[in-house]
Protein backbone atom coordinates (compact mmCIF):
# COMPACT_ATOMS: atom_id res chain seq x y z
CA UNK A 1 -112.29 14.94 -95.79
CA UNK A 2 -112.32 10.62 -95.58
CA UNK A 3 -114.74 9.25 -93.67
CA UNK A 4 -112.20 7.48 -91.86
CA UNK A 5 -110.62 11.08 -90.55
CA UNK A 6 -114.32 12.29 -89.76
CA UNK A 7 -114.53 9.21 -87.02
CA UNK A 8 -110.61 9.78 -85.76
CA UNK A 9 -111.37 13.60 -84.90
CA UNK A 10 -114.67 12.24 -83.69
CA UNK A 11 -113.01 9.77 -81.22
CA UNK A 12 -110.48 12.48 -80.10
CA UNK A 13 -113.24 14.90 -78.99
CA UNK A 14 -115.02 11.71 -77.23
CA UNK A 15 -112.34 11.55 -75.68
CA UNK A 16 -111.08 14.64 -74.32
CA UNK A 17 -115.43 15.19 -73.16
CA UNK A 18 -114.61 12.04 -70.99
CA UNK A 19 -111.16 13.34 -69.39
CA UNK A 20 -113.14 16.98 -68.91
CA UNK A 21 -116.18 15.12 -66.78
CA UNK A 22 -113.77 12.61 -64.41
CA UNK A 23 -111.83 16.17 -63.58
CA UNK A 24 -114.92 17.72 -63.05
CA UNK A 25 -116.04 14.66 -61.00
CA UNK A 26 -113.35 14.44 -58.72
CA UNK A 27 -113.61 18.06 -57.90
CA UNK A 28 -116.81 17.59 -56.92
CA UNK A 29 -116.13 14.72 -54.37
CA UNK A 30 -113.17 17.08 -53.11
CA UNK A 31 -115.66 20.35 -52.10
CA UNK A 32 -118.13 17.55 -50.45
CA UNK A 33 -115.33 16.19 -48.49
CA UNK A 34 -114.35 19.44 -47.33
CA UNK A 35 -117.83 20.64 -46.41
CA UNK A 36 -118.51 17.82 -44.59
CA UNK A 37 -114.79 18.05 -42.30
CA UNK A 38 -115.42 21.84 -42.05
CA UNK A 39 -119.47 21.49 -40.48
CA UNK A 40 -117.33 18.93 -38.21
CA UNK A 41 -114.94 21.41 -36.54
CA UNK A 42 -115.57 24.22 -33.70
CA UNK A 43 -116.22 27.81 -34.86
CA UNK A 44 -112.93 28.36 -33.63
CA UNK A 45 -111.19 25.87 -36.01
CA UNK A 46 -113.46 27.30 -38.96
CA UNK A 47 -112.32 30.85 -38.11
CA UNK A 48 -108.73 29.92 -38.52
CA UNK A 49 -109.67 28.02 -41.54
CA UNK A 50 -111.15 30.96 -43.13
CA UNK A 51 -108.94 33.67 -41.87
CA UNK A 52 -106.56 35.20 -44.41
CA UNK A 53 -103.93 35.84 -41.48
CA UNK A 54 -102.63 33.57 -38.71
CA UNK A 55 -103.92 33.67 -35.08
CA UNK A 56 -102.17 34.44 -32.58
CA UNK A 57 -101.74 31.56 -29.63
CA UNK A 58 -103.45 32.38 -26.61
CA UNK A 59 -101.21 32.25 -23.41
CA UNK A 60 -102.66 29.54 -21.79
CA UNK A 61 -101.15 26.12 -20.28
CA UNK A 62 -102.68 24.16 -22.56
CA UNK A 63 -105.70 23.89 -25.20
CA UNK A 64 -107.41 20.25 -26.55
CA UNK A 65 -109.58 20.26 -29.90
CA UNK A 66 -111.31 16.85 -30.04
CA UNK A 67 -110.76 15.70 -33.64
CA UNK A 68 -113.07 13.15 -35.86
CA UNK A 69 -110.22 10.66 -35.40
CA UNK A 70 -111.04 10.65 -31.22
CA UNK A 71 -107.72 11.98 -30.53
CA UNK A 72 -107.15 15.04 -28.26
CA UNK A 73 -104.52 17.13 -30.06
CA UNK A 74 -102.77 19.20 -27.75
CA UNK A 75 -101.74 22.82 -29.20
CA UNK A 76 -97.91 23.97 -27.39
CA UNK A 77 -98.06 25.42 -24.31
CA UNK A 78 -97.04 29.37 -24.04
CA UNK A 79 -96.65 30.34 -20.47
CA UNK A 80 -96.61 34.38 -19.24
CA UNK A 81 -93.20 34.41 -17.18
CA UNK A 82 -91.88 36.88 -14.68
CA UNK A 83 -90.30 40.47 -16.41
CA UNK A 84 -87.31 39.68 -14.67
CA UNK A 85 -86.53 36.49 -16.91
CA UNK A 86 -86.40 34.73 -13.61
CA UNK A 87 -88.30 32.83 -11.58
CA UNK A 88 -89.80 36.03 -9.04
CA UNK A 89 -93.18 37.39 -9.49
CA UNK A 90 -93.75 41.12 -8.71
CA UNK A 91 -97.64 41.74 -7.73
CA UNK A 92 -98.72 45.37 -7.33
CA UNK A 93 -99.40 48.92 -9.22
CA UNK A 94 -97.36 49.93 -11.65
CA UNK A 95 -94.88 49.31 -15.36
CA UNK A 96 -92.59 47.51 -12.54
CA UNK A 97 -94.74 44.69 -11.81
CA UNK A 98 -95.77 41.80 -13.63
CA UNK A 99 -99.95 42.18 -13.39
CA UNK A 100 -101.78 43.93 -10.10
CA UNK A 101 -104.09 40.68 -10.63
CA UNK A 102 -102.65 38.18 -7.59
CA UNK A 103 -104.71 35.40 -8.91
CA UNK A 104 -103.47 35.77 -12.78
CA UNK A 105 -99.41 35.19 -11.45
CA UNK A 106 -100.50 32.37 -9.57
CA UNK A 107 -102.28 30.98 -12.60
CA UNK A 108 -99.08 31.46 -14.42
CA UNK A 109 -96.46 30.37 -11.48
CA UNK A 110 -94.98 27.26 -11.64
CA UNK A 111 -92.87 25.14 -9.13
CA UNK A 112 -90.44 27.00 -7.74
CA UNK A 113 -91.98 30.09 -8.24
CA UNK A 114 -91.11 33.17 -5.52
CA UNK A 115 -94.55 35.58 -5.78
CA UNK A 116 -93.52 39.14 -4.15
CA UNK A 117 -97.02 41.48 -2.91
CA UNK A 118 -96.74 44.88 -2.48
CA UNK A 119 -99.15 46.38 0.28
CA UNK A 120 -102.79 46.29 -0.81
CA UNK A 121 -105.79 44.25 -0.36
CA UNK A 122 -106.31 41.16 -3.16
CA UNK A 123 -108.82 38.35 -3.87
CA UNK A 124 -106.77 35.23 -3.68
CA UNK A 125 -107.80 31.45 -4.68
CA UNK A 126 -106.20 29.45 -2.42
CA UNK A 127 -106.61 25.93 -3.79
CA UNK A 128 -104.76 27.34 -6.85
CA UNK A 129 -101.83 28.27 -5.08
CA UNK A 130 -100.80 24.90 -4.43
CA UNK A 131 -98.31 23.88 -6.67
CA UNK A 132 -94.99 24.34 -4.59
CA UNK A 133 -94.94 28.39 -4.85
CA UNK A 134 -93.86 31.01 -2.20
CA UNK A 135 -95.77 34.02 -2.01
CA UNK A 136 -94.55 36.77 0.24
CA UNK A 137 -95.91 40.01 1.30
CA UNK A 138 -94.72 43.50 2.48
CA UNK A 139 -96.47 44.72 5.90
CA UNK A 140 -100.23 45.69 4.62
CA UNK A 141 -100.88 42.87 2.31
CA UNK A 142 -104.23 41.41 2.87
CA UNK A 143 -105.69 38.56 0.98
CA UNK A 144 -108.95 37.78 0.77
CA UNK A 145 -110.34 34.19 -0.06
CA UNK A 146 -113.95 34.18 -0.75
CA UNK A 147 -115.08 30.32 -0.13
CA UNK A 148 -117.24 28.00 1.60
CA UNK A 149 -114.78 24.83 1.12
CA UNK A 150 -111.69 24.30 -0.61
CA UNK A 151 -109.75 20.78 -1.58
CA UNK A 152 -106.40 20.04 -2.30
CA UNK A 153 -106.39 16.74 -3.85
CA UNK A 154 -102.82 15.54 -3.17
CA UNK A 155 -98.90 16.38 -3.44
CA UNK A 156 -98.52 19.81 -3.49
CA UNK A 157 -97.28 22.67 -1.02
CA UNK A 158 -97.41 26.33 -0.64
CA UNK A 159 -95.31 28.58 1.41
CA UNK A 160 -96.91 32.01 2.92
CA UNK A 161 -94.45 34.48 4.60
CA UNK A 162 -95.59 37.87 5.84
CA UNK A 163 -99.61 37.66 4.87
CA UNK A 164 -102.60 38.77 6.35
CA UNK A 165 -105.04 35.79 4.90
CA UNK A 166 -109.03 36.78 5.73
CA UNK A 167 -111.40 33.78 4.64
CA UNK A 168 -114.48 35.56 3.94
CA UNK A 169 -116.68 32.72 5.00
CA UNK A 170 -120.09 32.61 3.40
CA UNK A 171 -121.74 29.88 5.02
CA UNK A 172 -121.90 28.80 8.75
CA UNK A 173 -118.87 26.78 8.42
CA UNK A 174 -116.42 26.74 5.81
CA UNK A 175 -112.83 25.00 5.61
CA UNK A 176 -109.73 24.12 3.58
CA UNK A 177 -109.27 20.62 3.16
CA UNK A 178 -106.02 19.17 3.34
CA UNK A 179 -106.60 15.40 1.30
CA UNK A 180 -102.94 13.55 0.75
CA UNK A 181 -99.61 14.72 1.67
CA UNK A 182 -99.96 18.65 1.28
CA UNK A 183 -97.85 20.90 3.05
CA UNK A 184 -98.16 24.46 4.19
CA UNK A 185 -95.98 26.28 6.12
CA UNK A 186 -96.88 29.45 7.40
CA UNK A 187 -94.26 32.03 8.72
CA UNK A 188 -95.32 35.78 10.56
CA UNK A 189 -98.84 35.21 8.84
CA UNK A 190 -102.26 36.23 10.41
CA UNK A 191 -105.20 33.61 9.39
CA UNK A 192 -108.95 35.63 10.52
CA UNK A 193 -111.78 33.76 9.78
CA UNK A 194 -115.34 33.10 11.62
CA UNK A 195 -116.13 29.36 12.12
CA UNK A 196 -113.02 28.54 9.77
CA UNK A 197 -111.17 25.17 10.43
CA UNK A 198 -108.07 23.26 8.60
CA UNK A 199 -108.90 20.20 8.10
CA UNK A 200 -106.02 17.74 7.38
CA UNK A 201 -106.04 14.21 6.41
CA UNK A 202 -103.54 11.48 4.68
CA UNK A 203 -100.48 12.48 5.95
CA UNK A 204 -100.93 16.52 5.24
CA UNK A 205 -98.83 18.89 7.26
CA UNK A 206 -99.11 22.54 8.43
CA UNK A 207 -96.29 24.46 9.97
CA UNK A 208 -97.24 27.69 11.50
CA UNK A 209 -93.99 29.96 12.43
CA UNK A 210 -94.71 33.30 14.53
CA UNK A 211 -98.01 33.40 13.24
CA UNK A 212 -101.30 34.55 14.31
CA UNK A 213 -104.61 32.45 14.10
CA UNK A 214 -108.30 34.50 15.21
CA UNK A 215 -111.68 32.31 14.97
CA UNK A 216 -109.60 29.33 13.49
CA UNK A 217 -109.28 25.95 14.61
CA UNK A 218 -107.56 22.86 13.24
CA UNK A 219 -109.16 19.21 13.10
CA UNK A 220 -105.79 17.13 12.24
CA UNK A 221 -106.40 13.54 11.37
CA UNK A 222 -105.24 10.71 9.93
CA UNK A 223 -101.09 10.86 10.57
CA UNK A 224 -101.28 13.73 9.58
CA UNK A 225 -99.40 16.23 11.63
CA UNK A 226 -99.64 19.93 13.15
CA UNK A 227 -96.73 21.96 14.37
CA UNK A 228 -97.12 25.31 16.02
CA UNK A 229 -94.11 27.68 16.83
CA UNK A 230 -93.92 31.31 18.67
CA UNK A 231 -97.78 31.61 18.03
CA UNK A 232 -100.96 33.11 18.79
CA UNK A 233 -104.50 31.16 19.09
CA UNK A 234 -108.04 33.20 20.44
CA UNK A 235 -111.73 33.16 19.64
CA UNK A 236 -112.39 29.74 18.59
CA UNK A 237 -114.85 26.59 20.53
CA UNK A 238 -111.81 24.25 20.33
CA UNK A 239 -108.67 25.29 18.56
CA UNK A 240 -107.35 21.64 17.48
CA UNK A 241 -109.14 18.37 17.42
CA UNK A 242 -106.91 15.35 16.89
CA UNK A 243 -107.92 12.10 15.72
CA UNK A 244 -106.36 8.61 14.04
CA UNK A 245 -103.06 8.89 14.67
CA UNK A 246 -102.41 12.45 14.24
CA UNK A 247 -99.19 14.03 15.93
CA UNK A 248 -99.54 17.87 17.27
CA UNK A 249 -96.08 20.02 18.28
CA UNK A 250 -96.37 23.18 19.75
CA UNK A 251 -93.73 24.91 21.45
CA UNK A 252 -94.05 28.79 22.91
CA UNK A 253 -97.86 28.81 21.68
CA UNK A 254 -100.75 30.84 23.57
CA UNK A 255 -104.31 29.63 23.78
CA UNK A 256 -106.67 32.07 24.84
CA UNK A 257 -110.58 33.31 24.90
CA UNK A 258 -111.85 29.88 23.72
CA UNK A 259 -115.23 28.66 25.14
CA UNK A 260 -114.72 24.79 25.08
CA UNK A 261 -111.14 22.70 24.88
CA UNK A 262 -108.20 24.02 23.40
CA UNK A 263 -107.42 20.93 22.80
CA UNK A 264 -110.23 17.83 22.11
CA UNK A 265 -108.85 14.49 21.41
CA UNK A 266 -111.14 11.96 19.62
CA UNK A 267 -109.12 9.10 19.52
CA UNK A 268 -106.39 6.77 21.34
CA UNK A 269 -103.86 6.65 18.84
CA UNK A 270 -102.90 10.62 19.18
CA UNK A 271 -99.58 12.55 20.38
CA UNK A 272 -99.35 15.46 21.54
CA UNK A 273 -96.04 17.45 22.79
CA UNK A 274 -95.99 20.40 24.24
CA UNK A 275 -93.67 22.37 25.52
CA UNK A 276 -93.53 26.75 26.66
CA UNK A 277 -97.39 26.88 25.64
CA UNK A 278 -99.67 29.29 27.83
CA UNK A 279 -103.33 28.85 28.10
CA UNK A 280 -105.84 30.79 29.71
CA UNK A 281 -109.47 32.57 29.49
CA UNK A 282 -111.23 29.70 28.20
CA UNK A 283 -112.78 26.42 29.26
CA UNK A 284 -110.90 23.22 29.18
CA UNK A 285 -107.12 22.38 28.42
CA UNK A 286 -107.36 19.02 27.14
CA UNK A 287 -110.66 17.04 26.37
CA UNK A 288 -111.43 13.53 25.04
CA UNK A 289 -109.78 10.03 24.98
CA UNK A 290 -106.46 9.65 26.49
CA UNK A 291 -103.56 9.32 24.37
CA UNK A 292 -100.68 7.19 23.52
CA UNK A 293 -98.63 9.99 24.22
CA UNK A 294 -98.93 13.40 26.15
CA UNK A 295 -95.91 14.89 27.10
CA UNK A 296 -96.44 18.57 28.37
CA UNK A 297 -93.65 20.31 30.45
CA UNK A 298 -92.57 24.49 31.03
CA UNK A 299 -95.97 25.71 30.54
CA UNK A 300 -98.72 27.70 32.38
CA UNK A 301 -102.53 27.32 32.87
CA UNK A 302 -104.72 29.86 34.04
CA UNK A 303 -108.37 30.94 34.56
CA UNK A 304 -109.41 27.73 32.89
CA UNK A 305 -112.49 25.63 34.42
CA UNK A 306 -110.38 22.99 34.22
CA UNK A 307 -106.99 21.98 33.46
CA UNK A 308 -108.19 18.03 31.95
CA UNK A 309 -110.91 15.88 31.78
CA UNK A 310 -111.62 12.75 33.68
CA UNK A 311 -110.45 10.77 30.60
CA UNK A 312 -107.36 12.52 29.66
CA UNK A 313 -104.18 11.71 32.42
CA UNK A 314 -101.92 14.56 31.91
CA UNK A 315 -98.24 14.71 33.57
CA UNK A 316 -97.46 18.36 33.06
CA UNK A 317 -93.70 18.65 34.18
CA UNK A 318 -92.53 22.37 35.28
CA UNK A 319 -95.59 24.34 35.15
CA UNK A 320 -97.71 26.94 36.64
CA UNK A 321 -101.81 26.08 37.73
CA UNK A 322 -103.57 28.91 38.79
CA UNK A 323 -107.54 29.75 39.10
CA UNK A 324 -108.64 26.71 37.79
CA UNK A 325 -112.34 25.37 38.68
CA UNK A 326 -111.50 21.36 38.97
């Protein structure tokens, strides 16, 4: 063979070495890239990233995974839904009903929601349950809510129809705090509680229909506004405490067994309307700074030490005063 066929071949396998070692090169820079995005991630993205078969996606609202970029990714949301296909939650024992968990539907529920209990006794979060759903109970429900102090930020409601609500309180005072434009209504419902109060502020609202309130009180403030109907108030120092132009309805209401005011105004800029109420056994009717406006009419007072204080002018048209202390 030619010398000059020795040095072609000899080129040719130069050259080929030199293709063989840039592959080999850029492989390597791939497997460090890698290794340095995978000791990155969450053992939860390098599970899915070694896993020979996909993951299911948990049923939650929502999930975030921070990425290197500084993004937040967000993952689809799969929301649990009713058996029905509609929008009615069935709570109780049994293949008939969606989960015997109260507080799992009202994780799931979403505005509009209808949330039906069959008799039994459940834990209940409160706070959660604000987001515009309406839970309603068959005679024997009884909900428990285990808290010291719960907040509701702002905008949302919650409707409770035919409940027995116990807060379990676990300090010496404990409360649910109303903080901007929340509504509750509450129809044939029992509220029990020791040392409990509502406390509304920023325009909140509570509407309380044939319902049933022992060792609760209300402190309504701020315009925000209180309206009782066909109901039932005993065992409480003072069952509502208005201040800062706050406006308090109650119509065919009994007071009873309190040991200070039933009612205990803190400020000037109040109203009050009453009309049908009854209230007896306790202390003091009305307490505090006068109003701008007090209009009570068609109601009785009774066994009360007395029916107003010095500061408080009262015009009560149509009603009935008997053994009161003055």
């Amino acid at each position: 063979m030619s010398r000059i066929w020795k040095d072609k071949i000899f080129l040719a396998c130069l050259f080929l070495a030199f293709l063989a070692g840039v592959g080999l090169i850029i492989t390597l820079i791939k497997n460090i890239n890698f290794n340095l995005s995978l000791s990155s991630s969450t053992p939860a993205e390098n599970k899915l990233l070694h896993s020979s078969t996909p993951s299911p996606i948990p049923q939650v609202a929502s999930r975030s995974i921070h990425t290197r970029s500084g993004f937040l990714d967000k993952l689809p949301v799969v929301k649990v839904r009713p058996k029905s296909g509609k929008n009615e939650w069935r709570v109780g024992s049994g293949e008939e009903f969606d989960s015997n968990d109260l507080n799992t539907v009202i994780n799931n529920a979403v505005s509009g929601d209808l949330v039906y209990i069959s008799p039994g006794n459940y834990e209940f979060s409160i706070n959660k349950a604000f987001k515009r759903v309406h839970i309603i109970g068959e005679e024997g429900v009884i909900l428990d809510v285990n808290t010291n102090s719960s907040y509701i930020p702002t905008s949302d409601s919650l409707v409770l129809e035919k409940i027995q609500l116990k807060f379990v309180v676990l300090a010496a005072s404990s409360y649910l705090y109303l903080q901007k434009n929340i509504n509750l209504t509450l129809k044939q419902t029992k509220v029990e509680g020791t040392n409990f109060y509502f406390s509304l502020n920023d325009s909140s609202k509570i509407e309380a229909i044939d319902s049933q309130f022992v060792g609760v009180s209300f402190r309504v403030n701020e315009s925000s506004k209180l309206e009782l109907n066909n109901c039932y108030l005993e065992k409480a120092d003072t069952f509502i405490s208005m201040s800062g132009f706050s406006t308090v309805k109650i119509d065919k209401t009994h007071f009873t067994r309190f040991s200070d005011s039933a009612i205990y105004n803190r400020s000037q800029h109040t109203s009050l309307k009453a009309y049908d109420i009854k209230v007896d056994n306790g202390r003091v009717a009305f307490s505090g700074y006068d109003m701008n406006s007090l209009d009570v009419s068609h109601s009785s007072f009774s066994k009360l030490d007395t029916l107003a204080s010095d500061k408080i002018k009262i015009n009560c048209v149509m009603c009935e005063l008997s053994d009161i202390q003055r």
